[in-house]
C-alpha atoms as a PDB file:
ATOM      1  CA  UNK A   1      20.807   0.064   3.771  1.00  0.00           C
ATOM      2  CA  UNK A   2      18.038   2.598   4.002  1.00  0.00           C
ATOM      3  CA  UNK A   3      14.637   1.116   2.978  1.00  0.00           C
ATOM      4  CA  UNK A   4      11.833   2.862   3.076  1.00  0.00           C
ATOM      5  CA  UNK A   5       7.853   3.277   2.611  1.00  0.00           C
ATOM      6  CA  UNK A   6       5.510   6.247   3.288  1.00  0.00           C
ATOM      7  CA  UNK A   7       2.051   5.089   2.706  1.00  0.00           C
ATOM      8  CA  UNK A   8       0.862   8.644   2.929  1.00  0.00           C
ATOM      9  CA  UNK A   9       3.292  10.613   0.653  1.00  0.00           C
ATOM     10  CA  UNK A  10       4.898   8.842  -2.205  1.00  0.00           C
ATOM     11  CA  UNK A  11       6.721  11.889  -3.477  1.00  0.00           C
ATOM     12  CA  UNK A  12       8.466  12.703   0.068  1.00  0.00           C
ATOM     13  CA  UNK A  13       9.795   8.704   0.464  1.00  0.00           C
ATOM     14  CA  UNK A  14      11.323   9.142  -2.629  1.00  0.00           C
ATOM     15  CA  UNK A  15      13.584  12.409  -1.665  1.00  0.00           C
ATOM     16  CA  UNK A  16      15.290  10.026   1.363  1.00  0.00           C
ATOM     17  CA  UNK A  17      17.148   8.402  -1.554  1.00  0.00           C
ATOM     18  CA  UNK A  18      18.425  11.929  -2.153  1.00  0.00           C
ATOM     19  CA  UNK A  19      19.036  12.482   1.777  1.00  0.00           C
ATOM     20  CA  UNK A  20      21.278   9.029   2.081  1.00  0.00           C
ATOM     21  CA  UNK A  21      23.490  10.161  -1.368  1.00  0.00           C
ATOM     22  CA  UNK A  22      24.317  12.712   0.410  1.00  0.00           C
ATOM     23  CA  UNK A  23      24.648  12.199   3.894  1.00  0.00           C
ATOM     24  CA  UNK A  24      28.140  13.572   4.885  1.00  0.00           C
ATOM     25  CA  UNK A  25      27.432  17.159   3.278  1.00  0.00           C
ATOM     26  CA  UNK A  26      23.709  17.093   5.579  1.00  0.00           C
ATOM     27  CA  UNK A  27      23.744  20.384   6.826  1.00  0.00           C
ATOM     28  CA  UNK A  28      23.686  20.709  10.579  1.00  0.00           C
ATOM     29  CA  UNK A  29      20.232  22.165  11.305  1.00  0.00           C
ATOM     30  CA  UNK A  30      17.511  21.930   8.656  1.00  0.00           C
ATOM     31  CA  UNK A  31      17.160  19.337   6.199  1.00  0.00           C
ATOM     32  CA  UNK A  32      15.895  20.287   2.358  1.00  0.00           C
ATOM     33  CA  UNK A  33      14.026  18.240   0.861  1.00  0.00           C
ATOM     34  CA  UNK A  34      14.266  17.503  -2.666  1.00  0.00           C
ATOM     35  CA  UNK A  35      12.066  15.198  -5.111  1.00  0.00           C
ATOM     36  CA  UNK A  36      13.670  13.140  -7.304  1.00  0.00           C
ATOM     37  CA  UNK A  37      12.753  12.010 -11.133  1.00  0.00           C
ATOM     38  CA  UNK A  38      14.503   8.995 -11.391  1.00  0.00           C
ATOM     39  CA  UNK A  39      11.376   7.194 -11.613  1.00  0.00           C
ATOM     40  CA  UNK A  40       7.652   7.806 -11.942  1.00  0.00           C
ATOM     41  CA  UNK A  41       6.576  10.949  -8.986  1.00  0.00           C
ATOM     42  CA  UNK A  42       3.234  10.066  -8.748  1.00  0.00           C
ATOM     43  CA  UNK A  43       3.544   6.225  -8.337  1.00  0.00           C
ATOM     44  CA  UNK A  44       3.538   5.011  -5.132  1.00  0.00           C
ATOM     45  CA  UNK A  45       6.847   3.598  -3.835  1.00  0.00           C
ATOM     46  CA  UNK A  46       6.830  -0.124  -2.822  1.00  0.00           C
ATOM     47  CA  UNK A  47      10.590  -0.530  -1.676  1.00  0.00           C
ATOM     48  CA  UNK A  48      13.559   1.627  -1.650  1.00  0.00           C
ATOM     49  CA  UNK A  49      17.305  -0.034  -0.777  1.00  0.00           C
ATOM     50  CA  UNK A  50      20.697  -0.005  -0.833  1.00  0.00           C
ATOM     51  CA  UNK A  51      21.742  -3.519  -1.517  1.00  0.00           C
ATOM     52  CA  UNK A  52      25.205  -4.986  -0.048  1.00  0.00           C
ATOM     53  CA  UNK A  53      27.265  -3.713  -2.903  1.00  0.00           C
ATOM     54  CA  UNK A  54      25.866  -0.177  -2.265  1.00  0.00           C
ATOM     55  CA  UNK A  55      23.443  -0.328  -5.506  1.00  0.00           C
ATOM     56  CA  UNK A  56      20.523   1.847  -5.001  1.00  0.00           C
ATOM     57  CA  UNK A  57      16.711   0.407  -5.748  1.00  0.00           C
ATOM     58  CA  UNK A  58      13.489   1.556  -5.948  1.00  0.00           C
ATOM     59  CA  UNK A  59      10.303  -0.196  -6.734  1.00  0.00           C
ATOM     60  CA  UNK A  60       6.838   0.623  -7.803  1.00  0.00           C
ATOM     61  CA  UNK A  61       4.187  -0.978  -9.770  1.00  0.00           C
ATOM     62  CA  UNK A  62       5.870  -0.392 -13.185  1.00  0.00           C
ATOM     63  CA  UNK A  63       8.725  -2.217 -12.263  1.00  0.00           C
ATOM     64  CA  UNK A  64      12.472  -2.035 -10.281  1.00  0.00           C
ATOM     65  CA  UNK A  65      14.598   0.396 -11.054  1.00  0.00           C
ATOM     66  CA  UNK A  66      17.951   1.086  -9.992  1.00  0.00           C
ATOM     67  CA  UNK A  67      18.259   4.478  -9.496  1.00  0.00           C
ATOM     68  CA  UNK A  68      22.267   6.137 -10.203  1.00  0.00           C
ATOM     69  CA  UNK A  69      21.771   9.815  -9.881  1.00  0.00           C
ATOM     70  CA  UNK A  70      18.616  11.674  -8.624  1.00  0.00           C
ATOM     71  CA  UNK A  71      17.263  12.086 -12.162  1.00  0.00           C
ATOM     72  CA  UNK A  72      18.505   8.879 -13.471  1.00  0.00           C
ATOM     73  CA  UNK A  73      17.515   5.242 -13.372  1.00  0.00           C
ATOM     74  CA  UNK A  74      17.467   2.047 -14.970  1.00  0.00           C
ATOM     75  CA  UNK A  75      15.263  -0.564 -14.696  1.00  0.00           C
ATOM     76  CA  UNK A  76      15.729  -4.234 -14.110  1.00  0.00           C
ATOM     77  CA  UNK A  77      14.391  -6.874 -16.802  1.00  0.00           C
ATOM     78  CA  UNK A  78      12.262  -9.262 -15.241  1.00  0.00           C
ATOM     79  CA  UNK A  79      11.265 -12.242 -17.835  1.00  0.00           C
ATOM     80  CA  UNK A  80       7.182 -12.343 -17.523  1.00  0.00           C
ATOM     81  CA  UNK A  81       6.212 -14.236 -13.974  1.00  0.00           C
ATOM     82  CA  UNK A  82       9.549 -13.381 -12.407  1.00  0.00           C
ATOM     83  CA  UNK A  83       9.501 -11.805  -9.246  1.00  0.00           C
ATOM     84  CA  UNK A  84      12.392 -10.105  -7.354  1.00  0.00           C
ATOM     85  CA  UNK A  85      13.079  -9.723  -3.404  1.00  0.00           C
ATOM     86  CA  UNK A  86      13.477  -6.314  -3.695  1.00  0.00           C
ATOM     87  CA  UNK A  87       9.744  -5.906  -5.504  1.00  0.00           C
ATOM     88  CA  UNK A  88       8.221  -6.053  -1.883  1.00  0.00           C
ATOM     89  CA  UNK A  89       8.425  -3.623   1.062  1.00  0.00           C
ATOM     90  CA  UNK A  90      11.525  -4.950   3.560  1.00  0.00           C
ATOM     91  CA  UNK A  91      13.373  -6.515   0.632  1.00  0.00           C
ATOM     92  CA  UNK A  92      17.092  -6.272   0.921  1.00  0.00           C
ATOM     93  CA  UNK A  93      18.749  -8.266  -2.078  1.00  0.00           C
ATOM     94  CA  UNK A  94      18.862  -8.141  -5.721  1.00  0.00           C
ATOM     95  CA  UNK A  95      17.611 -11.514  -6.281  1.00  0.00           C
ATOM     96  CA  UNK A  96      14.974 -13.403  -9.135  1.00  0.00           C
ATOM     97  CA  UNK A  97      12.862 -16.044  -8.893  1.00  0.00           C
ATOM     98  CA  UNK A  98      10.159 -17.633 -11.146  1.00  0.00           C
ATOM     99  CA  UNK A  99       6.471 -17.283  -9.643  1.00  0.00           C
ATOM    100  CA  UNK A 100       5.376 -20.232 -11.168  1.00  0.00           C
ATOM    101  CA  UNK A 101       7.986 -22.539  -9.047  1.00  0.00           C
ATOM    102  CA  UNK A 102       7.365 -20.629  -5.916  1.00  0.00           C
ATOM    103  CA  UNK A 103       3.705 -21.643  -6.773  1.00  0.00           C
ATOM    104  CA  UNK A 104       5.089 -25.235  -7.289  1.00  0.00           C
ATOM    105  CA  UNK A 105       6.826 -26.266  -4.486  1.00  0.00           C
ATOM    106  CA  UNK A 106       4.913 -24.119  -1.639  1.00  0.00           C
ATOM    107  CA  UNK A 107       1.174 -24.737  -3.141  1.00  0.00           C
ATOM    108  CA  UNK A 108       0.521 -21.356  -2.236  1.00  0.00           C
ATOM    109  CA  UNK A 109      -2.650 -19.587  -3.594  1.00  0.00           C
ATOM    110  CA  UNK A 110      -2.013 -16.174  -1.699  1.00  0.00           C
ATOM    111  CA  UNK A 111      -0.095 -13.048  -2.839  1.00  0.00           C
ATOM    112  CA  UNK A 112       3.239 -12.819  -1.831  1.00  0.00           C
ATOM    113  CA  UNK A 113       3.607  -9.543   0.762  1.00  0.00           C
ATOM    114  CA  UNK A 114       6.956  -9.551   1.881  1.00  0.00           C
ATOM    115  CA  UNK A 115      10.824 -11.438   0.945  1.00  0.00           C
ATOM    116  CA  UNK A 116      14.311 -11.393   2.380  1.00  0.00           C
ATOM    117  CA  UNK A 117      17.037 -13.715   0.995  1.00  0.00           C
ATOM    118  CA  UNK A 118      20.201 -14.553   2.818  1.00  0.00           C
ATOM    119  CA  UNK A 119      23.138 -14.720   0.397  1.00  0.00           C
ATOM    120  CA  UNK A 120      25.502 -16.702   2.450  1.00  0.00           C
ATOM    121  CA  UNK A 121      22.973 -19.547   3.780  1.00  0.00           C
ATOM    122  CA  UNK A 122      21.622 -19.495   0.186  1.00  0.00           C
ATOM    123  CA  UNK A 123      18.264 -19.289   1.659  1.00  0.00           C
ATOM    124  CA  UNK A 124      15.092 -17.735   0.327  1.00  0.00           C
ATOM    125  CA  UNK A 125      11.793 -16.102   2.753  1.00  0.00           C
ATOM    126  CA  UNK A 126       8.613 -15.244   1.055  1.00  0.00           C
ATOM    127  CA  UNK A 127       5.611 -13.959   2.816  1.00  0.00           C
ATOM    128  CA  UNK A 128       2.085 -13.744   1.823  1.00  0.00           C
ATOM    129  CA  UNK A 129      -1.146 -12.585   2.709  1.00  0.00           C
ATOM    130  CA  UNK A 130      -3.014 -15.262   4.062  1.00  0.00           C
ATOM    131  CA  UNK A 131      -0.421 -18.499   4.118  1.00  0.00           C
ATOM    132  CA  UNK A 132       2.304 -17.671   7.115  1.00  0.00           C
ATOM    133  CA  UNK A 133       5.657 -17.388   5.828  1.00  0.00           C
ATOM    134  CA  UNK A 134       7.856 -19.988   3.332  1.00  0.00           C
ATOM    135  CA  UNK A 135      11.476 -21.051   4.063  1.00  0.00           C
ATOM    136  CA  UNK A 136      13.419 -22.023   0.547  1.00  0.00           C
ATOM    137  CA  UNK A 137      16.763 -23.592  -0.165  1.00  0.00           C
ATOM    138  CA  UNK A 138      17.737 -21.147  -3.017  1.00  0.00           C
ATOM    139  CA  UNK A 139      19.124 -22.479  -6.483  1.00  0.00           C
ATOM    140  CA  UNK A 140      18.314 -23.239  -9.572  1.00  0.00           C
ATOM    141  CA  UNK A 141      14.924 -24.069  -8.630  1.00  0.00           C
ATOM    142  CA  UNK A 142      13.104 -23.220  -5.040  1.00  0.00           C
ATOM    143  CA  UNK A 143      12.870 -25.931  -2.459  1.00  0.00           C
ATOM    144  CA  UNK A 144      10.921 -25.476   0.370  1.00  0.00           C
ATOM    145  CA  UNK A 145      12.297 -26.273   3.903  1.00  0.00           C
ATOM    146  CA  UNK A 146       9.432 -25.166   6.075  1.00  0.00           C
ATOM    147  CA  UNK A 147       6.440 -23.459   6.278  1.00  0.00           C
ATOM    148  CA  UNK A 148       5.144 -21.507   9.284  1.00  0.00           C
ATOM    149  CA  UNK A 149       1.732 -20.565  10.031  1.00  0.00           C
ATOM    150  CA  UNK A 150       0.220 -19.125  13.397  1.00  0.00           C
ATOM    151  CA  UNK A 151      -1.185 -22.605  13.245  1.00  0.00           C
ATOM    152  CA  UNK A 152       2.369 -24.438  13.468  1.00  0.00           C
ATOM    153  CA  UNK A 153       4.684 -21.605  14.607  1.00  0.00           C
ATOM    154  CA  UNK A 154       4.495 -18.952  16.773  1.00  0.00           C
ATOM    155  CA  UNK A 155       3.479 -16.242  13.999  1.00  0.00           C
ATOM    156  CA  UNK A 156       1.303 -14.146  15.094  1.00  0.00           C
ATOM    157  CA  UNK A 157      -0.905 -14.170  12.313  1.00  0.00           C
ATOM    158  CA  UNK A 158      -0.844 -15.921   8.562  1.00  0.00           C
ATOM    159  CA  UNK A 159      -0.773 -12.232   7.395  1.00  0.00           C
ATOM    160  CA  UNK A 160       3.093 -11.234   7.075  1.00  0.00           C
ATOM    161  CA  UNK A 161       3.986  -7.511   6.599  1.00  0.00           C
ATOM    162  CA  UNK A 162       7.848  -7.516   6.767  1.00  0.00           C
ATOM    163  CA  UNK A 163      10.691  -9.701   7.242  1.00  0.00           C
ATOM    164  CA  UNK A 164      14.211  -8.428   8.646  1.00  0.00           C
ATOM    165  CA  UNK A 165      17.397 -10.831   9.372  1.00  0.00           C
ATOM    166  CA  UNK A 166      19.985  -9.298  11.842  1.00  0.00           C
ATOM    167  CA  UNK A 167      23.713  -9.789  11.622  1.00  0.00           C
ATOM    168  CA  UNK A 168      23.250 -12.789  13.803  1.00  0.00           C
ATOM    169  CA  UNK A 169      21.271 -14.363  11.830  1.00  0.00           C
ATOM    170  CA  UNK A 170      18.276 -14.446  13.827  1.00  0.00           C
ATOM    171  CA  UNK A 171      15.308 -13.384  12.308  1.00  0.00           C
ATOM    172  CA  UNK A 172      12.452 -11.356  12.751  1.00  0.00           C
ATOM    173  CA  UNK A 173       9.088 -11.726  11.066  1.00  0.00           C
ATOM    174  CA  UNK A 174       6.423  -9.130  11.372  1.00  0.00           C
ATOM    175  CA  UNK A 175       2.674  -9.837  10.790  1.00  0.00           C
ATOM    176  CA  UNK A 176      -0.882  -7.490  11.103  1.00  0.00           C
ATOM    177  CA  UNK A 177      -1.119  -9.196  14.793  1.00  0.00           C
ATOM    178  CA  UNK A 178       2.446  -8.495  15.834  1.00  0.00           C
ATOM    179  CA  UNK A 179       6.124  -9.816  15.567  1.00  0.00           C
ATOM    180  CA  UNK A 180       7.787 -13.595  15.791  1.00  0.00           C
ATOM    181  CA  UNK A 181      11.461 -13.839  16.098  1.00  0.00           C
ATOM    182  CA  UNK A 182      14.576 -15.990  16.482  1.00  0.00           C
ATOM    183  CA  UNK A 183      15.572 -19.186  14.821  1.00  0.00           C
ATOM    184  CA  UNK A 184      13.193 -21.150  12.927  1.00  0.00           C
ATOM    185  CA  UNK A 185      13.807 -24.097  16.223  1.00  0.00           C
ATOM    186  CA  UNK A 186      13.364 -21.201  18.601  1.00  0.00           C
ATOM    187  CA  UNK A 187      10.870 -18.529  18.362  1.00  0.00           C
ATOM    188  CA  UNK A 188       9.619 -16.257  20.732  1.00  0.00           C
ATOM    189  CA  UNK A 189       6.601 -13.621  19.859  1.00  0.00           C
ATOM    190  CA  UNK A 190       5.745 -10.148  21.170  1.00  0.00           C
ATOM    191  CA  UNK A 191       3.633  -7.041  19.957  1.00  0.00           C
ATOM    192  CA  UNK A 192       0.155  -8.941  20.292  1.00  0.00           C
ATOM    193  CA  UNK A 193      -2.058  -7.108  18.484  1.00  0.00           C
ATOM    194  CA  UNK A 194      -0.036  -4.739  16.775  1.00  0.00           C
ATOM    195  CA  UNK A 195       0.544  -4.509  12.653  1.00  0.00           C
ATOM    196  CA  UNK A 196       4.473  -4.497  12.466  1.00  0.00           C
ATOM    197  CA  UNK A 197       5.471  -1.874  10.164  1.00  0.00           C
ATOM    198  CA  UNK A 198       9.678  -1.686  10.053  1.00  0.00           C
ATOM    199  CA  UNK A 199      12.151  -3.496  11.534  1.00  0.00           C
ATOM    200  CA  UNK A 200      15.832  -2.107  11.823  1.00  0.00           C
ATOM    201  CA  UNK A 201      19.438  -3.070  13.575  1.00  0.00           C
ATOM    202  CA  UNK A 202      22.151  -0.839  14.856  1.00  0.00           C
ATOM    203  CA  UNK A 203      24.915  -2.172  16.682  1.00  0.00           C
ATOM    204  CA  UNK A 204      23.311  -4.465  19.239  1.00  0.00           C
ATOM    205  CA  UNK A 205      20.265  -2.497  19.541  1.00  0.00           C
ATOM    206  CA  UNK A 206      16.783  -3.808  17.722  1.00  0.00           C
ATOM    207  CA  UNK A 207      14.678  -0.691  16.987  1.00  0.00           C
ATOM    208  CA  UNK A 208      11.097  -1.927  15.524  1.00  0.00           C
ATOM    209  CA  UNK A 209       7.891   0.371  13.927  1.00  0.00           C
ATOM    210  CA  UNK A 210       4.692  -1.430  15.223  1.00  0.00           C
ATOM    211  CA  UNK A 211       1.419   1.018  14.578  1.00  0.00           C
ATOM    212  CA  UNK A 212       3.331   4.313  14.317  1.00  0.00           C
ATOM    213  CA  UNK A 213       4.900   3.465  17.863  1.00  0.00           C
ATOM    214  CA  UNK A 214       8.775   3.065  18.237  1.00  0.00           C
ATOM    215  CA  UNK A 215      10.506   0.384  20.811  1.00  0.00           C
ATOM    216  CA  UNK A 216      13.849  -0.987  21.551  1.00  0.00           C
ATOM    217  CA  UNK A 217      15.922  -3.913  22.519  1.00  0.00           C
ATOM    218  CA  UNK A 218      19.209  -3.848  23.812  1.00  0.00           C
ATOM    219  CA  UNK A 219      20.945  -7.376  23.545  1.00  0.00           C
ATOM    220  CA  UNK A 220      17.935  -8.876  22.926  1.00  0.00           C
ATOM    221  CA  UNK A 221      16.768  -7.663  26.342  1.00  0.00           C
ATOM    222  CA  UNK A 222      13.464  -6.393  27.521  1.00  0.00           C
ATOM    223  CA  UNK A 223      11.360  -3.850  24.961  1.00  0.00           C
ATOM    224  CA  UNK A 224      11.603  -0.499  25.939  1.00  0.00           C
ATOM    225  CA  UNK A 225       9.117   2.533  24.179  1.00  0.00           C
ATOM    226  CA  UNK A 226      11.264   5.251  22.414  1.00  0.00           C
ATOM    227  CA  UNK A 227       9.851   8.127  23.055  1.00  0.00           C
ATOM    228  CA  UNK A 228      10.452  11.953  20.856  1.00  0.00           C
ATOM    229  CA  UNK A 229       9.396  15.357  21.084  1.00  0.00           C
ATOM    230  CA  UNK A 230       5.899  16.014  19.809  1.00  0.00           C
ATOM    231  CA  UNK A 231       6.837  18.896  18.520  1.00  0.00           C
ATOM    232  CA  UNK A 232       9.477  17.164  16.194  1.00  0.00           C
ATOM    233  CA  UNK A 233       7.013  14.721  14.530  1.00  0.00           C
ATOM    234  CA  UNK A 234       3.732  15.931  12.798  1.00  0.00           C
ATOM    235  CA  UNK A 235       1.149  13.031  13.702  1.00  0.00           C
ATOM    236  CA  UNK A 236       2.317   9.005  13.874  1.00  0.00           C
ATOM    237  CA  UNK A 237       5.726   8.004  12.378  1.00  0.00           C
ATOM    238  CA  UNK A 238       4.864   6.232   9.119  1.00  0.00           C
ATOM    239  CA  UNK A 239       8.411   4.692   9.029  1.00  0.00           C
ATOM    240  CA  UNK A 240      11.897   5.290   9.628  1.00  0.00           C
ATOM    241  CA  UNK A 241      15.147   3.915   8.992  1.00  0.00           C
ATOM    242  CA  UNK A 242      18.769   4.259  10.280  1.00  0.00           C
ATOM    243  CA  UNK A 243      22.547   5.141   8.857  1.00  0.00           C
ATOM    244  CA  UNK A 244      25.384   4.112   9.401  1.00  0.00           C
ATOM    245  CA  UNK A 245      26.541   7.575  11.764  1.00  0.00           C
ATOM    246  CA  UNK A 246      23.477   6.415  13.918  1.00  0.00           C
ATOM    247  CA  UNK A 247      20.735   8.992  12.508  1.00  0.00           C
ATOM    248  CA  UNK A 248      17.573   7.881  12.979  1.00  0.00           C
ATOM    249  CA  UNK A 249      15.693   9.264   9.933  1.00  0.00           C
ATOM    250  CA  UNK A 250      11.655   9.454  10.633  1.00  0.00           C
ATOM    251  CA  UNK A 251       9.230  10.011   8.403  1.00  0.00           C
ATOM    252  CA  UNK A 252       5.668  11.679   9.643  1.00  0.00           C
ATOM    253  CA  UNK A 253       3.991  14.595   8.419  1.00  0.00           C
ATOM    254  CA  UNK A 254       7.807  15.740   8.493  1.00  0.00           C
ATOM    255  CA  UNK A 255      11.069  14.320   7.553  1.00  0.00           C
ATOM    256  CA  UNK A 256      12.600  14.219  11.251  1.00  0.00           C
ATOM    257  CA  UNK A 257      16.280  13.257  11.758  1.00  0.00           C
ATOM    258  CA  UNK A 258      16.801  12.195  15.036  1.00  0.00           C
ATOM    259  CA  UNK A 259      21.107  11.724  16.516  1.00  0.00           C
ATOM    260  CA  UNK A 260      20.749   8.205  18.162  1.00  0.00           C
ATOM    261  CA  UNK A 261      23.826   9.364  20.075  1.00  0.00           C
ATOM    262  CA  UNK A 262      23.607  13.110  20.868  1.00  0.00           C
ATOM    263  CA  UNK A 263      19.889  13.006  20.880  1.00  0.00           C
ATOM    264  CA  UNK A 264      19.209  15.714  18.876  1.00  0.00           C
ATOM    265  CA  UNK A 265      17.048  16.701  16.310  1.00  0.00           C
ATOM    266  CA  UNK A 266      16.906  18.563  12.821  1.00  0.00           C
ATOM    267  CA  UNK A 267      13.667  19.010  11.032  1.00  0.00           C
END
């Protein structure tokens, strides 16, 4: 479930794998921090998950790996011009396809920024730079359903940053220019002007990242700003994620761990 990016500090992202191994042993006050060598310290990290199996992932730009112990990983064969969804930042499934058909059947020129594939509709979302966002029926080869653009759809921009799918089934699409959500024949927008960064669920409760800035939504009700103790948080939260217990983990200049429930901290 956690997955993760720190644009600032590759090295720290990678100890949260570490941190969600071993969650239940966390000590009480004061979380250590350790760096892992499953995989290459000074890359950055592009994607870190735990798939619905529990496998853990990382990627960077050698490759996916996925990772078994904290100094131990494998990594995934990908045939030359395969790409996988959990490649890009968001990703949440272990799942290939060819380049070269996505390239096909889309005519898409732009890279390819974000992806999210829904095992029981069998569908496929790939976002890109410049091009909106691509709806595929998965299978042996990729055929597109829909594109939407800020041109067709109410994206906010053709630039997508991250794409999340809640256990309704709605989803939520996050751009540089803010966020687009719902179903595909009903989509509302919000967050003008702001670069989505990280969108999360827990319980009924939408919790999205937009320009270091944390807000809320209850229900799908009204957006409310979640605020924390400056003292907790060195600078803007680069991103976050949540467990299952309802720890909010947040990553600033510090690793932050905040009790969704007790509202308390450790640092």
């Amino acid at each position: 479930m956690p997955n993760l990016l720190l644009r600032r500090s590759p090295a720290l992202i990678l100890s949260l794998i570490l941190c969600f191994f071993n969650i239940a042993g966390a000590q009480k006050a004061g979380l250590e921090v350790t760096r892992t060598s499953a995989i290459d310290r000074d890359l950055p990290v592009l994607n870190i998950a735990v798939d619905a199996s529990g496998r853990k992932w990382a990627a960077n730009r050698t490759g996916l790996y996925q990772v078994k112990a904290i100094d131990f990983a494998t990594q995934k064969t990908l045939a030359p011009g395969e790409q996988n969804v959990l490649l890009y930042k968001g990703g949440n499934a272990d799942y290939t396809w060819k380049d070269a058909d996505f390239r096909k059947a889309s005519n898409a020129k732009s890279a390819v920024t974000a992806a999210w594939y829904d095992e029981k509709r069998s569908v496929l979302w790939i976002g890109t730079e410049s091009e909106g966002l691509f709806q595929f029926k998965a299978g042996p080869e990729l055929q597109l359903t829909e594109q939407f653009t800020s041109g067709n759809s109410k994206l906010k921009s053709d630039n997508v940053t991250i794409i999340f799918q809640d256990k309704s089934g709605q989803m939520w699409i996050g751009t540089d220019r803010g966020l687009t959500y719902g179903t595909p024949d009903r989509l509302k927008a919000d967050f003008t002007g702001y670069e989505i960064q990280r969108i999360r669920e827990y319980g009924t409760v939408i919790y999205v990242l937009a320009d270091g800035e944390l807000s809320l939504s209850p229900n799908g009700g009204k957006w409310t700003d979640l605020a924390f103790e400056s003292k907790k948080l060195e600078g803007q939260i680069a991103d976050f994620d949540i467990d299952k217990s309802g720890k909010m983990w947040l990553v600033s200049g510090l690793l932050t761990r905040f009790d969704l429930l007790a509202e308390t901290y450790d640092v």
